[in-house]
N, C-alpha and C. Protein backbone atom coordinates (compact mmCIF):
# COMPACT_ATOMS: atom_id res chain seq x y z
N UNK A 1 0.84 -1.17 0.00
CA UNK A 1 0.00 0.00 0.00
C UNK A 1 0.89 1.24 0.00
N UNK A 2 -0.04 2.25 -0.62
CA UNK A 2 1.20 3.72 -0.73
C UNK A 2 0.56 4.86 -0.83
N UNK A 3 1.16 5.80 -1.20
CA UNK A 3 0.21 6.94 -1.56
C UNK A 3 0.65 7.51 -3.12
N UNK A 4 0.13 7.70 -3.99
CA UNK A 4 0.83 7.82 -5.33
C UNK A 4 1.14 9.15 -5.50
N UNK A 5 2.56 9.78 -5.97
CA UNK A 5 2.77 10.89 -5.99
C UNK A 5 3.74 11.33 -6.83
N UNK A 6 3.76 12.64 -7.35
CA UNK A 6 3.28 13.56 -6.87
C UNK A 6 1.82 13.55 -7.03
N UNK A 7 0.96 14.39 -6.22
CA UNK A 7 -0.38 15.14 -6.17
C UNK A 7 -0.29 16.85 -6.50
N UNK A 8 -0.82 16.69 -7.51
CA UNK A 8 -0.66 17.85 -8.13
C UNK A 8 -1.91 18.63 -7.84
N UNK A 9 -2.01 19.79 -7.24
CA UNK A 9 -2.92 20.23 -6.67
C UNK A 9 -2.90 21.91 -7.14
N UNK A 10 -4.09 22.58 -7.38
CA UNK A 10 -4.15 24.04 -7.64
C UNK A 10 -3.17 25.22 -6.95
N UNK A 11 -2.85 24.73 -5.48
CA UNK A 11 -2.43 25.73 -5.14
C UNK A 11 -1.00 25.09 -4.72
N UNK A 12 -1.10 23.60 -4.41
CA UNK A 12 0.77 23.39 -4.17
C UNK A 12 0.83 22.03 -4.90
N UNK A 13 1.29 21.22 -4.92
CA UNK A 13 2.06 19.87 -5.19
C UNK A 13 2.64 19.20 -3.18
N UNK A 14 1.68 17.27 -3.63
CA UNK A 14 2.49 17.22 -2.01
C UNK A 14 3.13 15.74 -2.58
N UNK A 15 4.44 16.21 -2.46
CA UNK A 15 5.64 15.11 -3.41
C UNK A 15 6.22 14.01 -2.19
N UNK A 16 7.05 13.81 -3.01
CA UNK A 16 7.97 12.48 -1.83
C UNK A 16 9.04 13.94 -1.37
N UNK A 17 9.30 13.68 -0.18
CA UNK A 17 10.78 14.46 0.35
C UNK A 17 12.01 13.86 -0.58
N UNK A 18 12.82 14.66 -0.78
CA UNK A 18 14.34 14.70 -1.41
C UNK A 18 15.49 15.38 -0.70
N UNK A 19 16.49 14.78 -0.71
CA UNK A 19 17.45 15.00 -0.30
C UNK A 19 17.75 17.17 -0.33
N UNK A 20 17.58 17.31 -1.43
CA UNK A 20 17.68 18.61 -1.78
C UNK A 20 16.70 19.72 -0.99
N UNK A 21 15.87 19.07 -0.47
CA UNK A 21 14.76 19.83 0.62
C UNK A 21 15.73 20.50 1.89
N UNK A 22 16.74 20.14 2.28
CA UNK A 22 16.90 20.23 3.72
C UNK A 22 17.03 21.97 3.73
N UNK A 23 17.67 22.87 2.98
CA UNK A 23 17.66 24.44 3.45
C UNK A 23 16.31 24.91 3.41
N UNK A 24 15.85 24.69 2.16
CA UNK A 24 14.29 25.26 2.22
C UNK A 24 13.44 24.46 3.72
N UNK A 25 13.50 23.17 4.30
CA UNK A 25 12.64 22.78 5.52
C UNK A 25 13.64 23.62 6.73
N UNK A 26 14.92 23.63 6.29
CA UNK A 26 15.30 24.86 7.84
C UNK A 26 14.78 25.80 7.93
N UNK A 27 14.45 26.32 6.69
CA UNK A 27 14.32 28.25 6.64
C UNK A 27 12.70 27.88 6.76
N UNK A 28 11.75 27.27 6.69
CA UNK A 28 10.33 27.21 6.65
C UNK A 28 10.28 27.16 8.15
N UNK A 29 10.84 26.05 8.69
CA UNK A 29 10.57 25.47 10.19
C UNK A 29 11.33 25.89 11.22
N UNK A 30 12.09 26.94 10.70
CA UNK A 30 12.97 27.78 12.08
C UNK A 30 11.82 28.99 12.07
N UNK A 31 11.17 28.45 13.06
CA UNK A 31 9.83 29.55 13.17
C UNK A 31 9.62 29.33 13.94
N UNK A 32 9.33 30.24 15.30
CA UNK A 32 8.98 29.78 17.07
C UNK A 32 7.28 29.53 16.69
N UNK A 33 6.67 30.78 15.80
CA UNK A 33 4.93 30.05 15.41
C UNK A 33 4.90 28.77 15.31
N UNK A 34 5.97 28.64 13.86
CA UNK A 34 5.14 26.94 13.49
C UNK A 34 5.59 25.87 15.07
N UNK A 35 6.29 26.10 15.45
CA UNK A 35 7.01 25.44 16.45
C UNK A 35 6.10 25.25 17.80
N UNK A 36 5.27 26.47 18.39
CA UNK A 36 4.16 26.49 19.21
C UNK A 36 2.85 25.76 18.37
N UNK A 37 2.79 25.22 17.47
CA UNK A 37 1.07 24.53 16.51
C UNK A 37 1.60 22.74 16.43
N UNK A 38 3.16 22.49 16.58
CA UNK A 38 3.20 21.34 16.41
C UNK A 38 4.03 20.32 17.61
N UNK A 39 4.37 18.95 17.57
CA UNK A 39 4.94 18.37 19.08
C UNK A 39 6.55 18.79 19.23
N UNK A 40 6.52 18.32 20.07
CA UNK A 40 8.25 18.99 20.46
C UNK A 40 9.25 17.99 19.53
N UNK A 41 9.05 17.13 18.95
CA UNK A 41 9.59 16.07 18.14
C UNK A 41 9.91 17.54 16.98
N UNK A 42 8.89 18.48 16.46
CA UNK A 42 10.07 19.34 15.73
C UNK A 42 10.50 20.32 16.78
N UNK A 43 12.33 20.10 16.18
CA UNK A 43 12.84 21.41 17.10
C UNK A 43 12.42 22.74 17.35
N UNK A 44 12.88 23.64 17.91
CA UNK A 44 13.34 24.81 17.55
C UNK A 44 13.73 25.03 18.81
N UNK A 45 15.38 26.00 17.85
CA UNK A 45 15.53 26.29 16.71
C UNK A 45 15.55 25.00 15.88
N UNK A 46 15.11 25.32 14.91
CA UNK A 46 15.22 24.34 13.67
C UNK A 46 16.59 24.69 12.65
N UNK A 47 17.35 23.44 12.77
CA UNK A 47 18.58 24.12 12.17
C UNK A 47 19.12 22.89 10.72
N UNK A 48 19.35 23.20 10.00
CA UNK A 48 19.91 22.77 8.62
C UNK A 48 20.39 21.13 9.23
N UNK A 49 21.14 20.95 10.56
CA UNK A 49 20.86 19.37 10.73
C UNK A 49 19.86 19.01 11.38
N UNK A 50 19.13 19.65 11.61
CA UNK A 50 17.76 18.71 12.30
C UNK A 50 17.25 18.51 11.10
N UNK A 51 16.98 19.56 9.11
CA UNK A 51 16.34 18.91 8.45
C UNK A 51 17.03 17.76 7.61
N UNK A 52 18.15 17.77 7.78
CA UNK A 52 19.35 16.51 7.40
C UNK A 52 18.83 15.44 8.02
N UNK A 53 19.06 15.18 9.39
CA UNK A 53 18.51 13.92 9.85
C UNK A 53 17.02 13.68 9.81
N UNK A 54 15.89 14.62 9.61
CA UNK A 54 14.59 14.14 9.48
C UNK A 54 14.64 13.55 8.10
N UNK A 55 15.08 14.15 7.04
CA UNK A 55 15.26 13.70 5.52
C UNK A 55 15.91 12.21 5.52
N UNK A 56 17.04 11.87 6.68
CA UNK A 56 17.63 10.80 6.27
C UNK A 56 16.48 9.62 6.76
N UNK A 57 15.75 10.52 7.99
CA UNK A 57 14.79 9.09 8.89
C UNK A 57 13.53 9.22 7.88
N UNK A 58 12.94 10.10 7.17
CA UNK A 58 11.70 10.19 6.24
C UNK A 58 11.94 9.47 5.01
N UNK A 59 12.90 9.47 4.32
CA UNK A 59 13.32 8.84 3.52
C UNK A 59 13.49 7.15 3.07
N UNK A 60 14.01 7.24 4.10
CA UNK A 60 14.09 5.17 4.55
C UNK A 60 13.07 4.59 5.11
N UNK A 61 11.84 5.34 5.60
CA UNK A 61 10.54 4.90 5.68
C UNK A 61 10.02 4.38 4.62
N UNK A 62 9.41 2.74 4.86
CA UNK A 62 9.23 1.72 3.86
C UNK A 62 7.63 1.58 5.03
N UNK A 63 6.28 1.68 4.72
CA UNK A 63 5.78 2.69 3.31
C UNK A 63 5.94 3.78 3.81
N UNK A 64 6.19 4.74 2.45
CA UNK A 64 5.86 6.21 2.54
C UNK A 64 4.45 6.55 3.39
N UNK A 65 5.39 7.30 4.77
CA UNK A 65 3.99 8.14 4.90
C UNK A 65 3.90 9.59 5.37
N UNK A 66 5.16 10.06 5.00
CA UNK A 66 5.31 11.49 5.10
C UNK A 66 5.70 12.24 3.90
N UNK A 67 5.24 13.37 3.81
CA UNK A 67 5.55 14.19 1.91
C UNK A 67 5.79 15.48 2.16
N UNK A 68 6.62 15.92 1.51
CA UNK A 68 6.69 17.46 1.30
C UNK A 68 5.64 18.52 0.48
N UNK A 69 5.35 19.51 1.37
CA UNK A 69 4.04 20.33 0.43
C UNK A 69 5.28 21.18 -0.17
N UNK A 70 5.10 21.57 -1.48
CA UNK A 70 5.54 22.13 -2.07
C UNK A 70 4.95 23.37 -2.98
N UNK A 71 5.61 24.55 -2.74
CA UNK A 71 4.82 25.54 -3.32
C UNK A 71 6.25 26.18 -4.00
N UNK A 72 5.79 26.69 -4.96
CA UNK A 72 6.48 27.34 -6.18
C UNK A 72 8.29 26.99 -6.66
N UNK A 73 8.14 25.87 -6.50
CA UNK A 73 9.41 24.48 -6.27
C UNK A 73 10.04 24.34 -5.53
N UNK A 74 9.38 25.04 -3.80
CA UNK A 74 10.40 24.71 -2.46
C UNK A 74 9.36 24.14 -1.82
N UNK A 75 9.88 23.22 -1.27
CA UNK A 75 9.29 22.48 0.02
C UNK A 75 8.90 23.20 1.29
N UNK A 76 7.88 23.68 1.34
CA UNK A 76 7.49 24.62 2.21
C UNK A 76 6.52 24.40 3.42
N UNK A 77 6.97 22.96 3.70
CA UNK A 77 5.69 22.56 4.30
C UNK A 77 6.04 21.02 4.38
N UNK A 78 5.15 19.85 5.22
CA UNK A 78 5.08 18.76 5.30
C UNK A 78 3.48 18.45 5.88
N UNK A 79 3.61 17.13 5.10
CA UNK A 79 2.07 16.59 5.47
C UNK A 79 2.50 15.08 5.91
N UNK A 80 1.88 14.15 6.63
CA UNK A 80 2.22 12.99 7.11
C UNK A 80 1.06 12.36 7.90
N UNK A 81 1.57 10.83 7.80
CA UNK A 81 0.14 9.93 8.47
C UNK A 81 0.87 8.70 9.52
N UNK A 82 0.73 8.86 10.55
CA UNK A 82 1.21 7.91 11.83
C UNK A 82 0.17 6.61 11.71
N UNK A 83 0.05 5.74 10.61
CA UNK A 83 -0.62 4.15 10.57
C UNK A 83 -0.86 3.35 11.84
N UNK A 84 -1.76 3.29 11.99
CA UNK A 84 -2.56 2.32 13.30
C UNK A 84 -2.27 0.78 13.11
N UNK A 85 -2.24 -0.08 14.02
CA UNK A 85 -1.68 -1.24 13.90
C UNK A 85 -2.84 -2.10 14.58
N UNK A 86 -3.03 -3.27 14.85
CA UNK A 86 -3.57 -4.27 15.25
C UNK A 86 -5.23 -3.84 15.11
N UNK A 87 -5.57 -3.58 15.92
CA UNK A 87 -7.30 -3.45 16.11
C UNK A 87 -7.41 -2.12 15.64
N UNK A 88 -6.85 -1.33 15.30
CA UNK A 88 -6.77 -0.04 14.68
C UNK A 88 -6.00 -0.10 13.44
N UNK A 89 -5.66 -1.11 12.37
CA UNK A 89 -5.20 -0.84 10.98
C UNK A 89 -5.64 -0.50 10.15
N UNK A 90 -6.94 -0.09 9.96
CA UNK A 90 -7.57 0.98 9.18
C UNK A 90 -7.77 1.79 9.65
N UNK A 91 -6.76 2.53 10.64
CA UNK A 91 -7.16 4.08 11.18
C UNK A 91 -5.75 4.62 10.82
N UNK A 92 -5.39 5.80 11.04
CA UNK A 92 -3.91 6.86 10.68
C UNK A 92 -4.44 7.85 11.68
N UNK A 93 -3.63 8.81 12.20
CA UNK A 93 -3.16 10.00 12.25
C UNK A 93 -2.67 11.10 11.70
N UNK A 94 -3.07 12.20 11.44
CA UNK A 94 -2.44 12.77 10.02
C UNK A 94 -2.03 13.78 11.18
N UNK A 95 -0.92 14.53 10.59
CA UNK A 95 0.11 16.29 10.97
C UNK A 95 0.13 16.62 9.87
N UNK A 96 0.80 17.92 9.86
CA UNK A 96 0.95 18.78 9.00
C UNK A 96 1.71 20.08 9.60
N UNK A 97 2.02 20.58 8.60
CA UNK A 97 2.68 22.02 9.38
C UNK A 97 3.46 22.58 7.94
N UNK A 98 3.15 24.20 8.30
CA UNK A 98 3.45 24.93 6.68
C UNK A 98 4.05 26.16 7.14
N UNK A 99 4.96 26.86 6.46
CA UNK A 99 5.32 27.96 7.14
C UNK A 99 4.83 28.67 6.83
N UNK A 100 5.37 29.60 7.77
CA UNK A 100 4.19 30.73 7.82
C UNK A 100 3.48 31.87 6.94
N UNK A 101 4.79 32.37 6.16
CA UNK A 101 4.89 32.96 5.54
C UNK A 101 3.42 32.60 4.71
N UNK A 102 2.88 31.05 4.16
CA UNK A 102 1.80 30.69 3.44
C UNK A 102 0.91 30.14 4.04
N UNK A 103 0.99 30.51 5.37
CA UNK A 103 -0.66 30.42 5.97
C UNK A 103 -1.96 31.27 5.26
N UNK A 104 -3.17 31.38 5.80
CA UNK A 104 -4.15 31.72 5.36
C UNK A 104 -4.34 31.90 3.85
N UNK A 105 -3.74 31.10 3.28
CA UNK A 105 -3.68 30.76 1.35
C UNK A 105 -4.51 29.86 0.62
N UNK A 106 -5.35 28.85 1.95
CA UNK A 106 -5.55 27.88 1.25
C UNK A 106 -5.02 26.76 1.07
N UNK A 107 -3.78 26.56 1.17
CA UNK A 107 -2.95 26.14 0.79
C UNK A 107 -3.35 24.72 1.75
N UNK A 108 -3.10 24.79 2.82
CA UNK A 108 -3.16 23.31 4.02
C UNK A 108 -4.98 22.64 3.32
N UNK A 109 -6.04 23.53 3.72
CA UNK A 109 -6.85 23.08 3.52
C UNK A 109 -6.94 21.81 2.14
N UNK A 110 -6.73 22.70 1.23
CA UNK A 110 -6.48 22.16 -0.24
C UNK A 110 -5.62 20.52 -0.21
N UNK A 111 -4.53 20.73 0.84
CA UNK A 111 -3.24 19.69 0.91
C UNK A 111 -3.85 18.60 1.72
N UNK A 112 -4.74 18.89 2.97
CA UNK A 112 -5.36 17.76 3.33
C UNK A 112 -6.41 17.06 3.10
N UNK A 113 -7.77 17.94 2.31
CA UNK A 113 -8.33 17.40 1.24
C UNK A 113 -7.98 16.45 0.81
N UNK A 114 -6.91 16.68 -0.23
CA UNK A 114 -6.38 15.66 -1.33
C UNK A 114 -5.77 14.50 -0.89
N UNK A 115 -4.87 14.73 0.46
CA UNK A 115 -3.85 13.93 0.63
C UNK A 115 -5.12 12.92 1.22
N UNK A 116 -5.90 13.16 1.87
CA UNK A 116 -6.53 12.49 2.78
C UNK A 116 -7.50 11.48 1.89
N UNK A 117 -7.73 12.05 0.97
CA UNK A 117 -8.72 10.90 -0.72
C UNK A 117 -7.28 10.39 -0.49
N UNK A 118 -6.18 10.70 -1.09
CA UNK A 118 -5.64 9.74 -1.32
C UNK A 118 -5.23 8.29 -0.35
N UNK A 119 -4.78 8.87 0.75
CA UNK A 119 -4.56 7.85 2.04
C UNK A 119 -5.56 7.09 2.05
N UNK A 120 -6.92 7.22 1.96
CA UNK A 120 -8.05 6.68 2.46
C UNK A 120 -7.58 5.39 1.67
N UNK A 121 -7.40 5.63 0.06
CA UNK A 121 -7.51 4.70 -0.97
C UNK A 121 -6.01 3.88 -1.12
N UNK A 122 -5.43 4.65 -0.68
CA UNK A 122 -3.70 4.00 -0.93
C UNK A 122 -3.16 3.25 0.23
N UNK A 123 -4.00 3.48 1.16
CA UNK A 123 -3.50 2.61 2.87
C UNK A 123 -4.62 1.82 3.14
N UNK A 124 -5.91 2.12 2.56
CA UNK A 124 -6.55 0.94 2.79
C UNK A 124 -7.35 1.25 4.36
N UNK A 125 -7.57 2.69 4.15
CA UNK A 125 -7.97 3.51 5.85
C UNK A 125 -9.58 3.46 6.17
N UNK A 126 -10.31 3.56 7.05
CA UNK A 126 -11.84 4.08 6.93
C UNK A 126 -11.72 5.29 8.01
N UNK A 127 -10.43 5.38 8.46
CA UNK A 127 -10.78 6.61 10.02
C UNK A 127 -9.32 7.10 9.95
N UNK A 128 -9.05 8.87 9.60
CA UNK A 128 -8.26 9.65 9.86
C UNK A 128 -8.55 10.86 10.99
N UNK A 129 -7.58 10.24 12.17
CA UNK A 129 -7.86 11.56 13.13
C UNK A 129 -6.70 12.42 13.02
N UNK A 130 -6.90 13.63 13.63
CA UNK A 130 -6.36 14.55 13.67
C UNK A 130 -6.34 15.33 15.09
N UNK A 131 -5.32 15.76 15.98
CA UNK A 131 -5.16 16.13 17.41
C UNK A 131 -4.63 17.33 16.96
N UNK A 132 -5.34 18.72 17.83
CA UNK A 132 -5.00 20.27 17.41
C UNK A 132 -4.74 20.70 19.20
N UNK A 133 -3.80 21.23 19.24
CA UNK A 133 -3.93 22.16 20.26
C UNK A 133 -5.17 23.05 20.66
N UNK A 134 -5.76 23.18 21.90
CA UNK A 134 -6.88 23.85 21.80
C UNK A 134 -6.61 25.71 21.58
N UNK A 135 -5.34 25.93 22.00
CA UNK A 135 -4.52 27.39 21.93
C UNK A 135 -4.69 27.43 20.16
N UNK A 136 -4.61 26.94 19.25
CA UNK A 136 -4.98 26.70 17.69
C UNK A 136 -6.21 26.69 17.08
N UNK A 137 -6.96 27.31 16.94
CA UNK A 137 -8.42 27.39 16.79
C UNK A 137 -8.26 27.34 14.77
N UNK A 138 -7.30 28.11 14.41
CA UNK A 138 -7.42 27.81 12.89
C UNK A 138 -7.25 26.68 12.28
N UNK A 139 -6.32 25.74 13.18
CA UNK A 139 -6.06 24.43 12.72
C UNK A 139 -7.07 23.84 12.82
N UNK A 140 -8.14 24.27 13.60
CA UNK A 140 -9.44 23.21 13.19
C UNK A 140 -10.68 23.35 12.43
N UNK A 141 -10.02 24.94 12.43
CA UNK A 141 -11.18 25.69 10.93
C UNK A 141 -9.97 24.75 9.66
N UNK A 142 -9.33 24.73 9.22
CA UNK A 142 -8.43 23.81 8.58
C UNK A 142 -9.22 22.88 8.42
N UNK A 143 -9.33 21.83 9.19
CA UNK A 143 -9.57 20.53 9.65
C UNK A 143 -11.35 20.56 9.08
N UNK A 144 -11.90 21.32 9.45
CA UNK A 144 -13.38 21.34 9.05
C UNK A 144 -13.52 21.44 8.01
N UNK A 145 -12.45 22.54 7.08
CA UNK A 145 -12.90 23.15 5.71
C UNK A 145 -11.99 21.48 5.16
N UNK A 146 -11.72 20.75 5.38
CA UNK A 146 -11.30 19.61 4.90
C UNK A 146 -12.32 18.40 4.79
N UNK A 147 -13.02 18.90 5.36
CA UNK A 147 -13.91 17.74 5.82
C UNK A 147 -13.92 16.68 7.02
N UNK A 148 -13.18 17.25 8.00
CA UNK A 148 -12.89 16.34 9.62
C UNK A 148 -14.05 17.11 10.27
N UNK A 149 -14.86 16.44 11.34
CA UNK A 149 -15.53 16.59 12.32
C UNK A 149 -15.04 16.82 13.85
N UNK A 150 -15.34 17.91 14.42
CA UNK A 150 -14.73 17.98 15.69
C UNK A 150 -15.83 17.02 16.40
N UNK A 151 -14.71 16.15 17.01
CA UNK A 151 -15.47 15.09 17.85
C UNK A 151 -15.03 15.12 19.69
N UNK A 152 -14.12 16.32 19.97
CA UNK A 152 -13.82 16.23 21.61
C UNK A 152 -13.09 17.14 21.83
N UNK A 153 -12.46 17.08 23.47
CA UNK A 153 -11.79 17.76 23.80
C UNK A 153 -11.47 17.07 25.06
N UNK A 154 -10.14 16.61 24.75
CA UNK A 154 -9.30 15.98 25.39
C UNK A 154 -8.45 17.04 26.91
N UNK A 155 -9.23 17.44 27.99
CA UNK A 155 -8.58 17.67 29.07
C UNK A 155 -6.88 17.60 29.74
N UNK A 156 -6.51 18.88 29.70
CA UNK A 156 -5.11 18.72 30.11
C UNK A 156 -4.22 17.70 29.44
N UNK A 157 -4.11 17.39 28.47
CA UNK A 157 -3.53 16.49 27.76
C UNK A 157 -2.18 16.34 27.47
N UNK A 158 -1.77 17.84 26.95
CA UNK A 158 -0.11 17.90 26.17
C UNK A 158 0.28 19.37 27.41
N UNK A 159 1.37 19.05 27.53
CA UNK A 159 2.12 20.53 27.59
C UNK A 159 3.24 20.90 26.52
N UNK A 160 2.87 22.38 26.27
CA UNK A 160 3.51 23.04 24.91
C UNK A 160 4.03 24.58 25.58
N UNK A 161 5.53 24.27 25.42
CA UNK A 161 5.78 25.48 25.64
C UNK A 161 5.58 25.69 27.50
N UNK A 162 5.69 25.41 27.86
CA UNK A 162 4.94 25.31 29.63
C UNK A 162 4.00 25.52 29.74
N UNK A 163 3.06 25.02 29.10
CA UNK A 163 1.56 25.86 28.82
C UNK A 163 0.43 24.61 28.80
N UNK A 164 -0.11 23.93 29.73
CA UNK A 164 -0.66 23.32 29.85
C UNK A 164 -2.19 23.01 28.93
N UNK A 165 -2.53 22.06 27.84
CA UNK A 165 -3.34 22.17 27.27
C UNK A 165 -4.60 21.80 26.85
N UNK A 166 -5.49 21.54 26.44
CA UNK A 166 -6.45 20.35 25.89
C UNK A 166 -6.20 20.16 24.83
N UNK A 167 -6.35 19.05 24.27
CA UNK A 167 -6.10 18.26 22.41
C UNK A 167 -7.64 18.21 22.33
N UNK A 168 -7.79 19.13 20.88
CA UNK A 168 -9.21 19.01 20.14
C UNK A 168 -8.92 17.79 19.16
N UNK A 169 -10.07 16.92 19.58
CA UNK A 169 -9.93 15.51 18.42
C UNK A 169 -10.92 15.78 17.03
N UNK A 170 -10.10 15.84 15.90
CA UNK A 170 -11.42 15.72 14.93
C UNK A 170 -10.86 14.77 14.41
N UNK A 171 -12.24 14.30 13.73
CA UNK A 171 -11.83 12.95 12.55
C UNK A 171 -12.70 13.03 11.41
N UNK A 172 -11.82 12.18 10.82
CA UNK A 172 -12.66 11.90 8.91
C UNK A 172 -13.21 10.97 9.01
N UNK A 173 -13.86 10.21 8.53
CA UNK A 173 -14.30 8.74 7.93
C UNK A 173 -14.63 8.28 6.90
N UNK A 174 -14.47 7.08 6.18
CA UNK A 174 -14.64 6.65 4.62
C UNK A 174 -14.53 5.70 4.81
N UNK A 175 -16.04 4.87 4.31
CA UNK A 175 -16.36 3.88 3.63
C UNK A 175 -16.77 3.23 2.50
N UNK A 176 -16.30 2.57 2.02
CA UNK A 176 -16.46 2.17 0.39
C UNK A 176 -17.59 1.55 0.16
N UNK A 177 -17.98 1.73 -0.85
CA UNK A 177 -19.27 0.62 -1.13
C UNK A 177 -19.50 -0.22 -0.73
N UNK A 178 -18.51 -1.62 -0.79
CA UNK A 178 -18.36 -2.61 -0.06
C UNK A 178 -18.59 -2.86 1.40
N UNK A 179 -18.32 -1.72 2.24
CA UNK A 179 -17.96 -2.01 3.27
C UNK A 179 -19.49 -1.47 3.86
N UNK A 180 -20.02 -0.73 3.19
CA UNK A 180 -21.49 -0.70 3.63
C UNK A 180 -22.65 -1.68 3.70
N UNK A 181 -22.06 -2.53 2.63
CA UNK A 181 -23.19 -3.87 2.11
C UNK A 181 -22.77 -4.77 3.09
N UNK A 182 -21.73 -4.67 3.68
CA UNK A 182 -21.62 -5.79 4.84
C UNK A 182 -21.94 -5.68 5.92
């Protein structure tokens, strides 16, 4: 199973990562913003070897499940799906994170749309959730204009930044023809 790519999309392209990404993902993701919207797994500072070694660990991932959003031929962005295992193998997790500079563009909405048809069909998924900081209120206008449902609010959950938080849960769902007749 995979995700087929590139996805060529109106407002970006969301490709496989390449080696050649790593200055453009420093200069996108050395951003204290994007850095407060996502887990502490990305740095900051975000520095030219933190996107070296994410490229070398994204790369050797056998299946693909992380991609570069790409806007006007730099990698400006990443989209990705954390695959569920045993009693959950038709579920994922999706992230994302875009710099800033191309927020409010459209741009994410558009990227998880697409990516998310595609995952559904290329991993073989019926349930994509998605966990937002509750301090993030656009990430779940995002998430809606995508088509995810806010389904909770997860109590004291993460701390970000020393900042104690709740995780808003939304999710997608897709079922195929098949899976209705049964």
């Amino acid at each position: 199973m995979s995700l087929p790519t590139p996805l060529v999309l109106e407002r970006c392209t969301i490709r496989d990562w390449r080696a050649d990404d790593a200055e453009s993902i420093a200069h996108h993701a050395n951003d204290r913003e994007v850095w407060l919207r996502v887990s502490d797994v990305f740095s900051y500072p975000y520095t030219i070897d933190n996107a070296h070694e994410f490229l070398a660990r994204t790369m050797a991932n056998e299946p693909r499940t992380n991609f570069a959003i790409e806007v006007n031929g730099a990698a400006v962005g990443g989209i990705g799906l954390r695959l569920g295992s045993d009693i959950r193998r038709h579920t994922a997790e999706v992230g994302y994170w875009l710099g800033r500079e191309f927020w409010n563009c459209g741009i994410m909405s558009e990227a998880l749309t697409k990516f998310c048809e595609a995952a559904f069909a290329g991993f073989d998924l019926h349930r994509i959730s998605a966990f937002v900081f509750s301090n993030n209120p656009t990430s779940g206008r995002v998430l809606e204009k995508a088509g995810f449902l806010f389904e909770g609010r997860m109590k004291h959950e993460v701390v970000k930044n020393g900042e104690l938080l709740d995780s808003l849960v939304y999710g997608k769902t897709h079922l195929r023809v098949q899976d209705r007749q049964s």
